[in-house]
C-alpha atoms as a PDB file:
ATOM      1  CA  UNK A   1     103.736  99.859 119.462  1.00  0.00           C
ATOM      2  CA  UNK A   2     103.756 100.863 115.650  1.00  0.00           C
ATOM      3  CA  UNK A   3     101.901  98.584 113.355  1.00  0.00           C
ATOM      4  CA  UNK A   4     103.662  96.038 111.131  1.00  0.00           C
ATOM      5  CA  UNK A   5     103.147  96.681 107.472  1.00  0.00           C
ATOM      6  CA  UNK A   6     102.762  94.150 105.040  1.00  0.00           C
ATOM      7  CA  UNK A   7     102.460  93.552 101.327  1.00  0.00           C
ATOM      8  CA  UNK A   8     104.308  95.684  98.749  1.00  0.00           C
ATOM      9  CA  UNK A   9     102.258  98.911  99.413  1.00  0.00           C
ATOM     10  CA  UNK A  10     102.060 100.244 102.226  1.00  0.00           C
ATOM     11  CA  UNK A  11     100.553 103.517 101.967  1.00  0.00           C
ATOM     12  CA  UNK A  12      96.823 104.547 100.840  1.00  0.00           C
ATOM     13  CA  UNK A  13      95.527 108.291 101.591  1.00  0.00           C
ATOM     14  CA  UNK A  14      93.806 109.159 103.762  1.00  0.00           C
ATOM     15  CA  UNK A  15      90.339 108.287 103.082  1.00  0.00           C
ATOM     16  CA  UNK A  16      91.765 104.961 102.508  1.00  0.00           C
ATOM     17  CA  UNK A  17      93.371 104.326 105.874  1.00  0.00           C
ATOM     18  CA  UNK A  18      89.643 105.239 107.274  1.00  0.00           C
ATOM     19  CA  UNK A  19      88.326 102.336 105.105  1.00  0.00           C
ATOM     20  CA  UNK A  20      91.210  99.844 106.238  1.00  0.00           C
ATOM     21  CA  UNK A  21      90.418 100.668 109.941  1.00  0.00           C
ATOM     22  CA  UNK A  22      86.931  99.619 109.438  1.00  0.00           C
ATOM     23  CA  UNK A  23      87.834  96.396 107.718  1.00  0.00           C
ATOM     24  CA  UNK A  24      90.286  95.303 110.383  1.00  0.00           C
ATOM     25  CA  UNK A  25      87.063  96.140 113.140  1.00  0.00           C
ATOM     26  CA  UNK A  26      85.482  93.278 111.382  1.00  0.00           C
ATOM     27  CA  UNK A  27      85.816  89.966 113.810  1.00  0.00           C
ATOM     28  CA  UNK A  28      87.265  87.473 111.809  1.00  0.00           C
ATOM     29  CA  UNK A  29      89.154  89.672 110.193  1.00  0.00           C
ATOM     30  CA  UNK A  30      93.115  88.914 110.650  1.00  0.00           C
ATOM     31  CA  UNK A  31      95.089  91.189 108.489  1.00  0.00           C
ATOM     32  CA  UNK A  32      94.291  93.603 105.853  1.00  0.00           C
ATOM     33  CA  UNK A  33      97.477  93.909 102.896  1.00  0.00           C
ATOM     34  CA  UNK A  34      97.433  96.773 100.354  1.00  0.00           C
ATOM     35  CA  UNK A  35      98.183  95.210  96.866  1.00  0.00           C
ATOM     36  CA  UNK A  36      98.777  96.435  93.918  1.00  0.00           C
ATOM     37  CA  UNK A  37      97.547 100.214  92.666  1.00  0.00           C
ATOM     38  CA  UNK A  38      96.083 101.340  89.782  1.00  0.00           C
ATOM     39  CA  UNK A  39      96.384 104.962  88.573  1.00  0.00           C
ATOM     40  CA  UNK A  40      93.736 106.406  87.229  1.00  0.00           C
ATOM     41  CA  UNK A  41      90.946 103.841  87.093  1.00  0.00           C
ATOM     42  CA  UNK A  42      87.800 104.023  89.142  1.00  0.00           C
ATOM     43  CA  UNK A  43      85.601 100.924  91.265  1.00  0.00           C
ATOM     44  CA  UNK A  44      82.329 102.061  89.275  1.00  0.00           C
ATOM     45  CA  UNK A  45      80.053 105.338  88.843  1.00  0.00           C
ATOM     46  CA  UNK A  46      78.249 105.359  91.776  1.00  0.00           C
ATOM     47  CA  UNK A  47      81.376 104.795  94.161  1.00  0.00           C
ATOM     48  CA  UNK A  48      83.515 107.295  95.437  1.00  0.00           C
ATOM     49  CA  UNK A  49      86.715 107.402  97.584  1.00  0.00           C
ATOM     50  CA  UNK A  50      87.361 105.309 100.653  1.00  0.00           C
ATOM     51  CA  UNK A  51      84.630 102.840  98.671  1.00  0.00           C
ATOM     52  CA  UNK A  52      85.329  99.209  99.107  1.00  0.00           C
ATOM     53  CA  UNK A  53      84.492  96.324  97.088  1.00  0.00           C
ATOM     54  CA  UNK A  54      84.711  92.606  98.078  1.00  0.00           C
ATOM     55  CA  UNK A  55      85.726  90.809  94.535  1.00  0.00           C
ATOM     56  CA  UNK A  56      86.683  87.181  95.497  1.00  0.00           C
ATOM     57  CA  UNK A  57      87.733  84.320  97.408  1.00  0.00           C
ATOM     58  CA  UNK A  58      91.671  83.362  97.835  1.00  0.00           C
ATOM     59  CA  UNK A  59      93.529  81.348  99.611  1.00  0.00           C
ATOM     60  CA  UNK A  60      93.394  82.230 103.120  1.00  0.00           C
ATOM     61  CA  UNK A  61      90.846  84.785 102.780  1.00  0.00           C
ATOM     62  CA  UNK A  62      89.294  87.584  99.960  1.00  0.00           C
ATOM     63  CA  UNK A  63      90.328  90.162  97.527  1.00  0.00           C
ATOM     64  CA  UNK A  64      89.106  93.466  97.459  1.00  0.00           C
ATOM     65  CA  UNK A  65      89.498  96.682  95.319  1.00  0.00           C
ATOM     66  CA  UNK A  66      89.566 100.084  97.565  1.00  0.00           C
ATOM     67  CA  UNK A  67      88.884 103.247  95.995  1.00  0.00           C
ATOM     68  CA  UNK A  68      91.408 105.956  96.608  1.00  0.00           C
ATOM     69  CA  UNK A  69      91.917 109.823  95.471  1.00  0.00           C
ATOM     70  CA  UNK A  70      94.578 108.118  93.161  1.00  0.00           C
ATOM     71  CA  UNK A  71      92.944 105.484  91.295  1.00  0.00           C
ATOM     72  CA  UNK A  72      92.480 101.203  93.351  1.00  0.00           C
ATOM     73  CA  UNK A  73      94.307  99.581  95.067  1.00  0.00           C
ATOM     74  CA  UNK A  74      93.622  95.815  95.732  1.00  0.00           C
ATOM     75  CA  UNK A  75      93.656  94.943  99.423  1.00  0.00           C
ATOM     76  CA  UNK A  76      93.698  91.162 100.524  1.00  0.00           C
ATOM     77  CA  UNK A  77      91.813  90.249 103.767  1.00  0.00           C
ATOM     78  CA  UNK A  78      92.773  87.589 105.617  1.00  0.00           C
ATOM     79  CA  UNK A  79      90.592  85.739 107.843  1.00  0.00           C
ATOM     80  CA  UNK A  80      90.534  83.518 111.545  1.00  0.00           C
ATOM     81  CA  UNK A  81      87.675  81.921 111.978  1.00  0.00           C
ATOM     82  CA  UNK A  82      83.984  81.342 110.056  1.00  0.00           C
ATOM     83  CA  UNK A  83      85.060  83.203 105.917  1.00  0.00           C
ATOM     84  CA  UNK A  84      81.285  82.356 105.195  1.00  0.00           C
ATOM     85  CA  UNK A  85      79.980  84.849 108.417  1.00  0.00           C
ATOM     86  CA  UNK A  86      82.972  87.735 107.937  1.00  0.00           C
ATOM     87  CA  UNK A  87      82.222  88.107 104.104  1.00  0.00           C
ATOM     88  CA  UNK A  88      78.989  88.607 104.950  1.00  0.00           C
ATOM     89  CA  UNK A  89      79.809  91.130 107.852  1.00  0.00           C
ATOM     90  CA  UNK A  90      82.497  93.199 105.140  1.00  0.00           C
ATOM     91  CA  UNK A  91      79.327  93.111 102.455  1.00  0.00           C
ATOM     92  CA  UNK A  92      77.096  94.713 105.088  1.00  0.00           C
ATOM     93  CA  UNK A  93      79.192  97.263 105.637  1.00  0.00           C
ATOM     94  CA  UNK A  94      80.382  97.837 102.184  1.00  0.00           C
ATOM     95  CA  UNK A  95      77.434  97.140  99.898  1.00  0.00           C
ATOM     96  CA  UNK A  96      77.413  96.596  96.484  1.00  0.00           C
END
């Protein structure tokens, strides 16, 4: 059975779609929703593509910028369970 998109974008390259898979892997993780993109602009030096970075709480869960050939793209996470034990899980995997 295909996958239900969500959210307004619903494409990322490649690299990208790698990075999304290993989010949703996370337990407590629910859904994963590309956001917004930005062309051209970069998460920081010493990140490259498919690079993920956990920027905040929201309502229901966090917000994230992923790094993509094309520029970011913010992703929104949302979570089932303990928010406190599954950020921690997404910054292990992800550091920085």
């Amino acid at each position: 059975m295909a996958e239900k998109k969500r959210g307004r974008h619903q494409s990322t390259d490649k690299t990208g779609r790698r990075t999304i898979a290993r989010l949703r892997q996370i337990p407590g993780v629910r859904t994963v929703v590309i956001g917004r993109s930005y062309g051209g602009q970069s998460n920081g030096r010493d990140r490259g593509v498919g690079a993920f970075k956990l920027q905040g709480e929201v309502q229901g869960g966090y917000k994230g910028i992923l790094q993509t050939s094309k520029g970011i793209q913010e992703l929104y996470i949302t979570i089932s369970g303990d928010k406190e034990a599954t950020a921690r899980a997404i910054r292990e995997l992800f550091p920085g």
